[in-house]
C-alpha atoms as a PDB file:
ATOM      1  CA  UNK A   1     104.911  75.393  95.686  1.00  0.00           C
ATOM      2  CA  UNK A   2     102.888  78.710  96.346  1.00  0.00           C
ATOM      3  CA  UNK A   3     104.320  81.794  95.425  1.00  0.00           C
ATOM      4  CA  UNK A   4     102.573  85.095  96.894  1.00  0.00           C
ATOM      5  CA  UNK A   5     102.861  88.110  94.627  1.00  0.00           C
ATOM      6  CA  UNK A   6     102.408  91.170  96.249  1.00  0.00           C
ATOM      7  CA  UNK A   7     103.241  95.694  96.614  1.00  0.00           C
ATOM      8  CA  UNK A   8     102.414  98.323  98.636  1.00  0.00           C
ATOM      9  CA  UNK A   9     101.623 100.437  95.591  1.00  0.00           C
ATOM     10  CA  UNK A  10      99.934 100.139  92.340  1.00  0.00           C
ATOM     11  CA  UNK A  11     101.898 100.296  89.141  1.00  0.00           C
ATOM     12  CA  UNK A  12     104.950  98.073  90.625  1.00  0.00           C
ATOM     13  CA  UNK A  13     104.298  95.860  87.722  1.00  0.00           C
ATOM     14  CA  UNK A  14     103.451  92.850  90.256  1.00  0.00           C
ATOM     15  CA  UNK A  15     100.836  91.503  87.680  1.00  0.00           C
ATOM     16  CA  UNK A  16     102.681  91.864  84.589  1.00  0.00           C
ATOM     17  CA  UNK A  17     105.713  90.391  85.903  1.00  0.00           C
ATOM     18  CA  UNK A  18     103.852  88.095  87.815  1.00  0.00           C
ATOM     19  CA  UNK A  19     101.994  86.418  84.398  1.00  0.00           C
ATOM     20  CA  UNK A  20     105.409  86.683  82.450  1.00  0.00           C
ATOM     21  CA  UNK A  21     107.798  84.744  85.075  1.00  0.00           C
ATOM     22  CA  UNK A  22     104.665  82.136  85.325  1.00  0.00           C
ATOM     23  CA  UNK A  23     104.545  82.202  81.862  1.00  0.00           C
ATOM     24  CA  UNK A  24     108.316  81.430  81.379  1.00  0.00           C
ATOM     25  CA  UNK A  25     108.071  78.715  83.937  1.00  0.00           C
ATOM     26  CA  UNK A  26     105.407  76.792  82.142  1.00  0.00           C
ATOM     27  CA  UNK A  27     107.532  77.310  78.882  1.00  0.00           C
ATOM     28  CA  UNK A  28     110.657  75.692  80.672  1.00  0.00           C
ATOM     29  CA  UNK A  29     108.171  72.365  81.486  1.00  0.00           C
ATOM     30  CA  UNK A  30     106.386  73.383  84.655  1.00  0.00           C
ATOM     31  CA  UNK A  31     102.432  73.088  85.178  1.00  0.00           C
ATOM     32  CA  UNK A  32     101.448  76.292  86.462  1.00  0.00           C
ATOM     33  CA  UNK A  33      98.550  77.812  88.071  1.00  0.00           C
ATOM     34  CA  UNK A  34      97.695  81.855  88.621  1.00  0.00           C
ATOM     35  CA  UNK A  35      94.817  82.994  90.912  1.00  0.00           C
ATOM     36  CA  UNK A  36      93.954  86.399  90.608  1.00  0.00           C
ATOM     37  CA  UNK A  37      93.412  87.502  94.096  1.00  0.00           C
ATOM     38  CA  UNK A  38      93.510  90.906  93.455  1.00  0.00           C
ATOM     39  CA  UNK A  39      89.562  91.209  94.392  1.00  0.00           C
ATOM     40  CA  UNK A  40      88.981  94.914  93.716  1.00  0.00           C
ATOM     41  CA  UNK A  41      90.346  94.742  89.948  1.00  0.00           C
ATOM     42  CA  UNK A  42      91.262  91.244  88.344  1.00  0.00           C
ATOM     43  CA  UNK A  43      92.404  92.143  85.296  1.00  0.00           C
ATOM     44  CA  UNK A  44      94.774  89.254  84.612  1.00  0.00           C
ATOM     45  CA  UNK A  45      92.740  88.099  82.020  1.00  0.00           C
ATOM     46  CA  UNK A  46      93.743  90.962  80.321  1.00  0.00           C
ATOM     47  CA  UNK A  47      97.205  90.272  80.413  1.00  0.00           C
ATOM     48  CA  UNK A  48      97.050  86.549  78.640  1.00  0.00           C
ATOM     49  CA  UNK A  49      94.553  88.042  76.521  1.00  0.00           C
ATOM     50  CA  UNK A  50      91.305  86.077  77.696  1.00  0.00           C
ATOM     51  CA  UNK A  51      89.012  88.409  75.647  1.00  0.00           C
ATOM     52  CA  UNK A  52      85.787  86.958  77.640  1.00  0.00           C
ATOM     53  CA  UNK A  53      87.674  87.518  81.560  1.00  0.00           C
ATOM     54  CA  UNK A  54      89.361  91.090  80.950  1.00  0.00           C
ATOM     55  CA  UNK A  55      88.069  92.436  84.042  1.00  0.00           C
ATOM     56  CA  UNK A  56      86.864  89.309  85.550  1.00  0.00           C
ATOM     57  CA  UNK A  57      84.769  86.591  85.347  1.00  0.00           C
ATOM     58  CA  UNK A  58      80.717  85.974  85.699  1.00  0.00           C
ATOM     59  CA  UNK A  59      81.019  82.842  86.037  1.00  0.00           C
ATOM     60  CA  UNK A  60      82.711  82.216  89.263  1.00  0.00           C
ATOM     61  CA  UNK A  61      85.379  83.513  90.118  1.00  0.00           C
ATOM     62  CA  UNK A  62      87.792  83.382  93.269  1.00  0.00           C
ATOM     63  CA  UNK A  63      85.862  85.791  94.572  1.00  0.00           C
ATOM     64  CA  UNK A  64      82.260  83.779  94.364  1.00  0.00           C
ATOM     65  CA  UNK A  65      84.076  80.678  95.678  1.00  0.00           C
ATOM     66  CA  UNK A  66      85.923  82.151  98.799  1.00  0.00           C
ATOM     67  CA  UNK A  67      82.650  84.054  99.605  1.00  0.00           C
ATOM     68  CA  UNK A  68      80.716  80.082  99.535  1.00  0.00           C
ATOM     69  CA  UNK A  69      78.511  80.883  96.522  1.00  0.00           C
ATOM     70  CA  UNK A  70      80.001  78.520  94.268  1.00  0.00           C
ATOM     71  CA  UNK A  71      82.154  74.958  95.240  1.00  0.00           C
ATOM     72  CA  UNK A  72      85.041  75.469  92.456  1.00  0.00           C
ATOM     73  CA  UNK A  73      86.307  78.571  91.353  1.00  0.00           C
ATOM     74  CA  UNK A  74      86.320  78.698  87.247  1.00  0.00           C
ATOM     75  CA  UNK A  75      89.455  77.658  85.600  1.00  0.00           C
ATOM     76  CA  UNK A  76      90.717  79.255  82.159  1.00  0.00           C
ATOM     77  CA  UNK A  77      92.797  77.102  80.282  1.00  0.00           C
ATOM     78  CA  UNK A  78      95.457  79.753  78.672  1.00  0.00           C
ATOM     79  CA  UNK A  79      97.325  77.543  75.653  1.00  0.00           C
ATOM     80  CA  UNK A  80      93.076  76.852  74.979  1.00  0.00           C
ATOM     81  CA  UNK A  81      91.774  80.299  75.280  1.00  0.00           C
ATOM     82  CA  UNK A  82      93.863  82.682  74.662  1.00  0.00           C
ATOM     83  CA  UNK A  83      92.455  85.123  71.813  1.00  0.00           C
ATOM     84  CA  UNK A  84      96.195  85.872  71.207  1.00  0.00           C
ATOM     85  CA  UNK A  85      97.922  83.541  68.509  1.00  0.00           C
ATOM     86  CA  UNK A  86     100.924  83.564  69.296  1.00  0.00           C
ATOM     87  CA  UNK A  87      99.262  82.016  73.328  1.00  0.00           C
ATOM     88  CA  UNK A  88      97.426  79.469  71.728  1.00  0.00           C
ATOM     89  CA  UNK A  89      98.307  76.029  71.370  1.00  0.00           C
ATOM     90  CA  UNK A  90     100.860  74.283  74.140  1.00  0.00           C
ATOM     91  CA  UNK A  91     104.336  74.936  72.763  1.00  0.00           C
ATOM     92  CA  UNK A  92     106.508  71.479  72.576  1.00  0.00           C
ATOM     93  CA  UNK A  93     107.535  70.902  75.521  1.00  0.00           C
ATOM     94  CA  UNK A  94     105.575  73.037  77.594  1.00  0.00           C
ATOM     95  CA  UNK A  95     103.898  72.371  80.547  1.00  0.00           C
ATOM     96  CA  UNK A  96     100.275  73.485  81.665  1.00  0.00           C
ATOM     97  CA  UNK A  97      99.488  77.577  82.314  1.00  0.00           C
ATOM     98  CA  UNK A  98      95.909  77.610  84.036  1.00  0.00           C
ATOM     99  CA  UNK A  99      94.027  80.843  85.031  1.00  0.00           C
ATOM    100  CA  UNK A 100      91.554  80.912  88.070  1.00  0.00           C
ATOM    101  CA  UNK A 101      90.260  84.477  87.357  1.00  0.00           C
ATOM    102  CA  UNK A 102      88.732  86.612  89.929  1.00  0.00           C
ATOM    103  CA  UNK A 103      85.315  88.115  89.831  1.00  0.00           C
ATOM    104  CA  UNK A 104      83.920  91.063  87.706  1.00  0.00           C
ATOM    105  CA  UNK A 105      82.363  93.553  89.770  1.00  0.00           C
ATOM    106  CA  UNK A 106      83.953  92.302  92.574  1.00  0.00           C
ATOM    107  CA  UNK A 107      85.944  93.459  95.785  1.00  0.00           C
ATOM    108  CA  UNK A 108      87.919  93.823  99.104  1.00  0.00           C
ATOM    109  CA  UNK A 109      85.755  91.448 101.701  1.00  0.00           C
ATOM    110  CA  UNK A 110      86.676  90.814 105.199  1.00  0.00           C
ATOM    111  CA  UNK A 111      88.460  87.713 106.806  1.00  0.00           C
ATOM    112  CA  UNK A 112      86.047  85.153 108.262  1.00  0.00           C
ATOM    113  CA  UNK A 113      86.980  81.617 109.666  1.00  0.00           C
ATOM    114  CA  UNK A 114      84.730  80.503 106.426  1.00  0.00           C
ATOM    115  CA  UNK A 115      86.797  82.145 103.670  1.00  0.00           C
ATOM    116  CA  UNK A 116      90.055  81.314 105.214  1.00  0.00           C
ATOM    117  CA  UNK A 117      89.141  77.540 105.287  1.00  0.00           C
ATOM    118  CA  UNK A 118      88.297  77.259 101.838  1.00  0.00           C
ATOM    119  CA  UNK A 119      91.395  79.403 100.717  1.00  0.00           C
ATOM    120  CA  UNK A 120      93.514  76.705 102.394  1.00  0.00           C
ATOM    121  CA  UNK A 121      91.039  73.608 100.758  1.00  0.00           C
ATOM    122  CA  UNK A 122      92.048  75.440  97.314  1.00  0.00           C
ATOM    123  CA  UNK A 123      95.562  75.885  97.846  1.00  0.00           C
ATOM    124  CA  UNK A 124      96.060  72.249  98.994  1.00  0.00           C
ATOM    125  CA  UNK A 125      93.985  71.115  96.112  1.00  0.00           C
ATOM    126  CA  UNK A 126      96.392  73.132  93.546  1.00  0.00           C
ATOM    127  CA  UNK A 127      99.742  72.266  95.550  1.00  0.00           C
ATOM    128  CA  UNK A 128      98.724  69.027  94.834  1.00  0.00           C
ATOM    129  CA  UNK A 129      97.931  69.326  90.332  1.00  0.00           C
ATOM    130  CA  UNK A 130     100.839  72.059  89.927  1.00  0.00           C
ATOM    131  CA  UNK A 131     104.595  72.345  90.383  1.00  0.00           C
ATOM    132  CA  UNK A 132     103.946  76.152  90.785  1.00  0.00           C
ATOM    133  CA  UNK A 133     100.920  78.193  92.231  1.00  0.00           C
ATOM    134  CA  UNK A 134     101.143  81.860  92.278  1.00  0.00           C
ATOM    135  CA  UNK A 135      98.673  84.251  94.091  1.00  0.00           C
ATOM    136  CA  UNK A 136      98.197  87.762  92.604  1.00  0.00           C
ATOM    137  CA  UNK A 137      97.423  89.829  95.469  1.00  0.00           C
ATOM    138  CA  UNK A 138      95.781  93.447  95.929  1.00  0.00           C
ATOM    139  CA  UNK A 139      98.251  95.758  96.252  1.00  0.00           C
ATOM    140  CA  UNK A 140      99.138  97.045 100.198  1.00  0.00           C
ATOM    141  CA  UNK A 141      97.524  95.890 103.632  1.00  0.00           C
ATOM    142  CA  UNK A 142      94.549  93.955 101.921  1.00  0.00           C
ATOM    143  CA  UNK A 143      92.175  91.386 103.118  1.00  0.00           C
ATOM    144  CA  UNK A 144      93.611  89.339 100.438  1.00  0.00           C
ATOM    145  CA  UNK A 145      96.432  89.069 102.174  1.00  0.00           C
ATOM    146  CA  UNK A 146      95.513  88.625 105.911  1.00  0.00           C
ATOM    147  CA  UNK A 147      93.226  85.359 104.374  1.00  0.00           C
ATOM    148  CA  UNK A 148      96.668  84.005 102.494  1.00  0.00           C
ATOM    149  CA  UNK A 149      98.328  84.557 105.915  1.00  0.00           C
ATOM    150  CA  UNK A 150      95.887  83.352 107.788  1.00  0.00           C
ATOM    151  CA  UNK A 151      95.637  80.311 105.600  1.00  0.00           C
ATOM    152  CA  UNK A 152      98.944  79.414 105.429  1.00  0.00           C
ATOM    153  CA  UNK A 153      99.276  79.305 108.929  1.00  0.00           C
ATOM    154  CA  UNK A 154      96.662  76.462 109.265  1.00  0.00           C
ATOM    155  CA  UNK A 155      98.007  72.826 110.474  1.00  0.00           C
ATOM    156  CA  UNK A 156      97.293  71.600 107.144  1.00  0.00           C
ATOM    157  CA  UNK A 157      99.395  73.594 105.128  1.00  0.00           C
ATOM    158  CA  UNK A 158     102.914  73.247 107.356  1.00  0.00           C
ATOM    159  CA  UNK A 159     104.277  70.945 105.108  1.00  0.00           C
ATOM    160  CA  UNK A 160     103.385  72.825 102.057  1.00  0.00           C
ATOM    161  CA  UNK A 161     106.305  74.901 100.612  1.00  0.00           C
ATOM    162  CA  UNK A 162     104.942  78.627 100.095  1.00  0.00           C
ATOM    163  CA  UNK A 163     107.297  82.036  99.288  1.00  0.00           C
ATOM    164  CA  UNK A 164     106.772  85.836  99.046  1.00  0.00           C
ATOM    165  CA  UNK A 165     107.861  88.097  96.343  1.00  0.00           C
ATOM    166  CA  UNK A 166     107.209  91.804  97.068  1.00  0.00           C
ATOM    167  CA  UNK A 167     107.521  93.769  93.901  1.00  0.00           C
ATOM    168  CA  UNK A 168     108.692  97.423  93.817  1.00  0.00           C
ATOM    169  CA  UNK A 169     110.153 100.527  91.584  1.00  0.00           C
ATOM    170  CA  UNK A 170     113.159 101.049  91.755  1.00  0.00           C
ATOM    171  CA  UNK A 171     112.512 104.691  92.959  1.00  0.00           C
ATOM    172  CA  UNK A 172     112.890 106.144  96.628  1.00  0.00           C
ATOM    173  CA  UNK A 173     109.257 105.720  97.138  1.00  0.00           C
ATOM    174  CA  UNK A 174     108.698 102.487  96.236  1.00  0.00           C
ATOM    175  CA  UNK A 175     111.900 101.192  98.372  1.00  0.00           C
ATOM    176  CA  UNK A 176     110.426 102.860 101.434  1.00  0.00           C
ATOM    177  CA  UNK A 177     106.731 101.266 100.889  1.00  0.00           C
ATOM    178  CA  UNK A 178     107.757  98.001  99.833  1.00  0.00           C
ATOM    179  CA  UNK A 179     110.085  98.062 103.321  1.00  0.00           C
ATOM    180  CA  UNK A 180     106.838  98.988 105.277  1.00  0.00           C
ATOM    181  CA  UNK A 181     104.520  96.436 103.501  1.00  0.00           C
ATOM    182  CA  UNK A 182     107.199  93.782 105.188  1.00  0.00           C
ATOM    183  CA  UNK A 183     108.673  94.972 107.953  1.00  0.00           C
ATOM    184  CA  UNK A 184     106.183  97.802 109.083  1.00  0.00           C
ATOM    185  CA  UNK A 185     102.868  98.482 111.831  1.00  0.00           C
ATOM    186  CA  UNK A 186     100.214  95.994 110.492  1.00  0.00           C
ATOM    187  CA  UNK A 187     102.876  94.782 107.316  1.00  0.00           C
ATOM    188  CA  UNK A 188     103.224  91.199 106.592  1.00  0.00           C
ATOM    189  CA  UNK A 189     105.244  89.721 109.114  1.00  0.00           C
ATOM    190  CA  UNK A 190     103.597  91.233 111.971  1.00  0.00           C
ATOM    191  CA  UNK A 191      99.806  90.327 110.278  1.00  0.00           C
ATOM    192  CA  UNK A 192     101.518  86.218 109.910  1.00  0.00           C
ATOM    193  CA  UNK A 193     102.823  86.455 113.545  1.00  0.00           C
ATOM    194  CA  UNK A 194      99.422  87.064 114.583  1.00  0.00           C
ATOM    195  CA  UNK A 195      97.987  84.807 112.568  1.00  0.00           C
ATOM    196  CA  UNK A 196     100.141  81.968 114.365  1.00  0.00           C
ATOM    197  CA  UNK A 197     103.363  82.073 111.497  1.00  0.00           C
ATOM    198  CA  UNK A 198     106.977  81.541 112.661  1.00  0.00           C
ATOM    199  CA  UNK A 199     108.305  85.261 112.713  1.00  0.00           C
ATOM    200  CA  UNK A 200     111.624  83.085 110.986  1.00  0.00           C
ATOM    201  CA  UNK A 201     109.878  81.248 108.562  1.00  0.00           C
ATOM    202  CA  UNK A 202     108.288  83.524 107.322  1.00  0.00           C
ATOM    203  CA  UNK A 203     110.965  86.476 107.122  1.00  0.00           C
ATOM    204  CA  UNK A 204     113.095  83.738 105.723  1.00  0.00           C
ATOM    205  CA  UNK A 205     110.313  83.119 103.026  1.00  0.00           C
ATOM    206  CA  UNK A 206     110.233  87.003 101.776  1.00  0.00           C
ATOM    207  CA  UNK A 207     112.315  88.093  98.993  1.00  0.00           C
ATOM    208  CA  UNK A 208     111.716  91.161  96.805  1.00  0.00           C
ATOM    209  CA  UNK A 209     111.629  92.032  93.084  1.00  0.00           C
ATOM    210  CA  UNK A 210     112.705  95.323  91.435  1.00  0.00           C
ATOM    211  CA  UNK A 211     110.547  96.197  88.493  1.00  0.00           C
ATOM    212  CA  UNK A 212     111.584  99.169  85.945  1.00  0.00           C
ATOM    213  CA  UNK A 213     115.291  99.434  86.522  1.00  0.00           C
ATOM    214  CA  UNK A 214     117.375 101.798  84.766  1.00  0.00           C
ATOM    215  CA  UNK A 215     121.248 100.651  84.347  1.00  0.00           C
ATOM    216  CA  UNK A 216     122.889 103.834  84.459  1.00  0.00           C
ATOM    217  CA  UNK A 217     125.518 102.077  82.111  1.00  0.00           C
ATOM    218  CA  UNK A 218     123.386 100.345  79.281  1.00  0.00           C
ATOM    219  CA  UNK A 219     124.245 101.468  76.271  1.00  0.00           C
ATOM    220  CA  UNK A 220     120.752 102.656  75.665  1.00  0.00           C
ATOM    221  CA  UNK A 221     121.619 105.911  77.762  1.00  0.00           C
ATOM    222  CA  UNK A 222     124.725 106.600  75.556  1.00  0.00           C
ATOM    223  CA  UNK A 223     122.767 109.863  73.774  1.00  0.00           C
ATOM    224  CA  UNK A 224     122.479 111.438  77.261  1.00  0.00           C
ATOM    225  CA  UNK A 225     124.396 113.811  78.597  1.00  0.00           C
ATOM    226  CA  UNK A 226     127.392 113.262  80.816  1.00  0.00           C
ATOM    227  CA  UNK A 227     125.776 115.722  83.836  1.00  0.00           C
ATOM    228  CA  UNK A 228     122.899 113.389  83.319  1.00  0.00           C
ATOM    229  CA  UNK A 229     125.109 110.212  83.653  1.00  0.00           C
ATOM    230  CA  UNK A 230     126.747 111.242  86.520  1.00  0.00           C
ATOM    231  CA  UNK A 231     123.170 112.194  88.381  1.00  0.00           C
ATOM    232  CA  UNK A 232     121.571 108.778  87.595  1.00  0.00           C
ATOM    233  CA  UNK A 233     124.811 106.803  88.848  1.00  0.00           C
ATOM    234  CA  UNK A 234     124.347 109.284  91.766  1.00  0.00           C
ATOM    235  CA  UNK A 235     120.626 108.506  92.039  1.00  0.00           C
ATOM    236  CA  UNK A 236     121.349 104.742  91.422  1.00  0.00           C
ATOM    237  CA  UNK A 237     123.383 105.003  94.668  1.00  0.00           C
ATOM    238  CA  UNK A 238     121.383 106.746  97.264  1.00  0.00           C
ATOM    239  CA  UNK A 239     118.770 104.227  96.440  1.00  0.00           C
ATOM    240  CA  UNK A 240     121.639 101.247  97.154  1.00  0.00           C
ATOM    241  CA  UNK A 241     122.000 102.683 100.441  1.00  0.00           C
ATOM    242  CA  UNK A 242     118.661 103.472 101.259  1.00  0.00           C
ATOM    243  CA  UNK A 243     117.571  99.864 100.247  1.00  0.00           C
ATOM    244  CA  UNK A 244     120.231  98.463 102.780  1.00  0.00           C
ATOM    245  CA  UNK A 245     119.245 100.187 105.134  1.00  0.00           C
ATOM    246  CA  UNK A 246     115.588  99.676 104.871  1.00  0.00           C
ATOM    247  CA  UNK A 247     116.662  95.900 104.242  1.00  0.00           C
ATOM    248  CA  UNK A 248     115.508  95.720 101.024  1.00  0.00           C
ATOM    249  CA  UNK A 249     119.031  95.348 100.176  1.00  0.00           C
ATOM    250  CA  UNK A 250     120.563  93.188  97.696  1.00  0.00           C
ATOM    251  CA  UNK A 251     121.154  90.132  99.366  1.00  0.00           C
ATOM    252  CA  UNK A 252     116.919  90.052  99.835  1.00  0.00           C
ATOM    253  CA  UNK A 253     116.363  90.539  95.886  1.00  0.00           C
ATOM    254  CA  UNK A 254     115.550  87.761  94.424  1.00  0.00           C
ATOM    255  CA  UNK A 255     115.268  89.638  90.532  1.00  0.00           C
ATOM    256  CA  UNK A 256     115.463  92.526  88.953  1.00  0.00           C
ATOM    257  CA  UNK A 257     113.205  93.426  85.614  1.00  0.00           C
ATOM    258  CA  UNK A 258     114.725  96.014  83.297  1.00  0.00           C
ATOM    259  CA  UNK A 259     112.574  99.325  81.883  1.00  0.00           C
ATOM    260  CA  UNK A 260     111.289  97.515  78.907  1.00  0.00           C
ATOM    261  CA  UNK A 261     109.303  99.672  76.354  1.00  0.00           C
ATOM    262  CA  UNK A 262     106.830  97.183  75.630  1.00  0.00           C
ATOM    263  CA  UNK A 263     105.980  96.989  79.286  1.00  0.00           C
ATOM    264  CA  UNK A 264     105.857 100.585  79.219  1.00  0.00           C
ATOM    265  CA  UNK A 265     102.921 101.232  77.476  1.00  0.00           C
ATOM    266  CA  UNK A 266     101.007  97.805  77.240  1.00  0.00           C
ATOM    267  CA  UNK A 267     100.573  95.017  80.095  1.00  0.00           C
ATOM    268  CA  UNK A 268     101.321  92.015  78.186  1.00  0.00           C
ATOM    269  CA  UNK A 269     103.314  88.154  78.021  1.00  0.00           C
ATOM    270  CA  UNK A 270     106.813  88.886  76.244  1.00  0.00           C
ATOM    271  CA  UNK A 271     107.138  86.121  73.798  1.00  0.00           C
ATOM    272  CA  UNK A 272     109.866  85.088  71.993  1.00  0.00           C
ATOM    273  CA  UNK A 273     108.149  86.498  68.950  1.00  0.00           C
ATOM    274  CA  UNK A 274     108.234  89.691  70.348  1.00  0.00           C
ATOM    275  CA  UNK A 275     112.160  89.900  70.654  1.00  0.00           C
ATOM    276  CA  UNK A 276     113.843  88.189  67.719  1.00  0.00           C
ATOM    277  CA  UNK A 277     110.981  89.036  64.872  1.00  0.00           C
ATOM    278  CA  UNK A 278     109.049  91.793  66.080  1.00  0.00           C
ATOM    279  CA  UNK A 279     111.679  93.513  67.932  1.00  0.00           C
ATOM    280  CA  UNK A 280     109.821  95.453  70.115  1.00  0.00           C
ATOM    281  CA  UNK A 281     110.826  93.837  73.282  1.00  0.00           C
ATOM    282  CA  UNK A 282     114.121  94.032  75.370  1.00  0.00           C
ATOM    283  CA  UNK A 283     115.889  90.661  75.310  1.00  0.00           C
ATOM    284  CA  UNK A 284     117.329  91.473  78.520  1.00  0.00           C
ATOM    285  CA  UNK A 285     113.378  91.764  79.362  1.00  0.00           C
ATOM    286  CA  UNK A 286     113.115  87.927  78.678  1.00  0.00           C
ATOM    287  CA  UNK A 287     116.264  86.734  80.256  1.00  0.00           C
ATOM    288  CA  UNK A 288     115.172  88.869  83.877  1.00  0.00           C
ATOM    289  CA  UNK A 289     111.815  86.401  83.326  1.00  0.00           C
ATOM    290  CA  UNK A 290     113.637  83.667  82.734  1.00  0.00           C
ATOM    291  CA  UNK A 291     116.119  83.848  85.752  1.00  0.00           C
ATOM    292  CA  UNK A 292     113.121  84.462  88.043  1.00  0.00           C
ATOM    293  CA  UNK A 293     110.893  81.294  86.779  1.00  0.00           C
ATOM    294  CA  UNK A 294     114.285  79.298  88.073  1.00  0.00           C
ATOM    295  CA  UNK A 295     114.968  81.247  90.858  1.00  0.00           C
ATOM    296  CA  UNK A 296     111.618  80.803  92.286  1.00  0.00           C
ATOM    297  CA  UNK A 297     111.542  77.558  93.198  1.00  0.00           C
ATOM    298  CA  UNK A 298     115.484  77.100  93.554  1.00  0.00           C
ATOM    299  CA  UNK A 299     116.169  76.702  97.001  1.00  0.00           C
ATOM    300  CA  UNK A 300     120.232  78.296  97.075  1.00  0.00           C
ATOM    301  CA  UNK A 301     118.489  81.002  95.597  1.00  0.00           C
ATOM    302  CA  UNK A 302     116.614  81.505  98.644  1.00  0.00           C
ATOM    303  CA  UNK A 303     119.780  81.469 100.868  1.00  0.00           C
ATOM    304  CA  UNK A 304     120.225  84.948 102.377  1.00  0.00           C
ATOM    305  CA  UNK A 305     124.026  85.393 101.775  1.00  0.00           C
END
């Protein structure tokens, strides 16, 4: 299956919680495969800790192999690589986590018939090794995601099974871009219409993340004030309505990820580690990852209700 990870805004967390619900999914038994197509800034390395691909690769990236200069995009082998202990080595039971970095120095290039054919060659080639393919994309109306439309429209990939997750904030702004990425002029399923998609395939294959989410009951926010209670329940609501309206509503979220304070200041994998020794991770945090590595490729999850 392909999984398209995308925002209309930076700092939505789409790459974070991207690598950690791929991450999750591997641990549960799945071989999984992440392409950084986030051409002007690939920093996934970065966030499994692949000291020699922080900003990209020079050795081919997605980038070089889209663009013709090279025939196979490099592959990172995570468990292998990883300059982070507590990443390396396949835990029992585990099942493959592969990175196909993108390129440093790279960026945005335009659609040709060329790049668009040897996106699809790729993605057939990876639906074929992996239970689970996700595609990091730029943030907002990118080229990277008019090729992955464009692609995905092709004969040969209608029998592949393929799914958008569009990440957002859970903040008024966020909630009215993440509406327009979808539903707006030049947003994703006009672009796939164009492109030759099924206007209800493809709205049937959308399904949207909330990243950062306050509960205005956890007991974390016991210290504050009741006046401050009472306007974040308040707040909590206008954005429940506004969502619904701008159908973004609940019965299109596939996830929610709490505010996690690890997240907060570092873009990292949560491991287990992290929670029950270290303690400096949410275990909520892990359990929003863990629902989302199912829920991905469970298809009554997918069911709008």
């Amino acid at each position: 299956m392909l999984i398209f990870a995308t925002s209309d805004k930076g700092g939505t967390g789409r790459s974070v919680t991207s690598s950690n619900v791929l991450y999750r999914s591997a641990l549960q038994g799945s071989d999984v495969c992440y392409l950084d197509f986030d051409f002007g800034s690939p920093t996934a390395g970065s966030i499994f800790n692949i000291n020699h691909a922080l900003r990209g690769t020079t050795r081919g990236g997605l980038h070089s192999y889209l663009d013709g200069a090279h025939g196979e995009p490099q592959r990172i082998d995570v468990w292998a690589e990883s300059d982070r202990p507590s990443l390396r080595d396949r835990p029992p039971g585990a099942g493959r986590l592969v990175l196909l970095p993108g390129d440093s120095g790279g960026g945005e290039f335009p659609t040709t018939r060329e790049n668009i054919e040897r996106c699809a060659r790729l993605f057939l080639r990876l639906e074929e090794e992996f239970d689970v393919t996700l595609v990091d994309l730029s943030a907002g109306r990118s080229y990277a995601t008019e090729i992955v439309l464009a692609a995905t429209a092709r004969a040969e990939l209608r029998s592949v099974r393929w799914r958008w997750l569009v990440f957002h904030r859970w903040t008024r702004q966020h909630v009215l871009a993440a509406s327009g990425l979808v539903h707006g002029q030049r947003g994703i399923v006009e672009t796939g219409i164009r492109h030759g998609h099924d206007r209800t395939r493809l709205t049937e294959s959308l399904r949207f993340v909330r990243t950062a989410v306050v509960d205005p009951d956890s007991p974390e926010l016991e210290g504050l004030q009741p006046a401050q209670l009472a306007w974040l329940r308040a707040c909590n609501q206008d954005l429940l309505e506004l969502a619904s309206r701008e159908r973004v509503g609940r019965t299109l979220v596939l996830g929610s990820v709490p505010l996690d304070p690890v997240l907060q200041w570092r873009e990292q994998l949560i491991s287990d580690n992290d929670v029950w020794a270290r303690r400096i991770a949410n275990r909520e945090t892990v359990e929003a990852f863990d629902s989302l590595a199912k829920r991905i490729v469970d298809d009554t999850a997918w069911e709008t209700l």
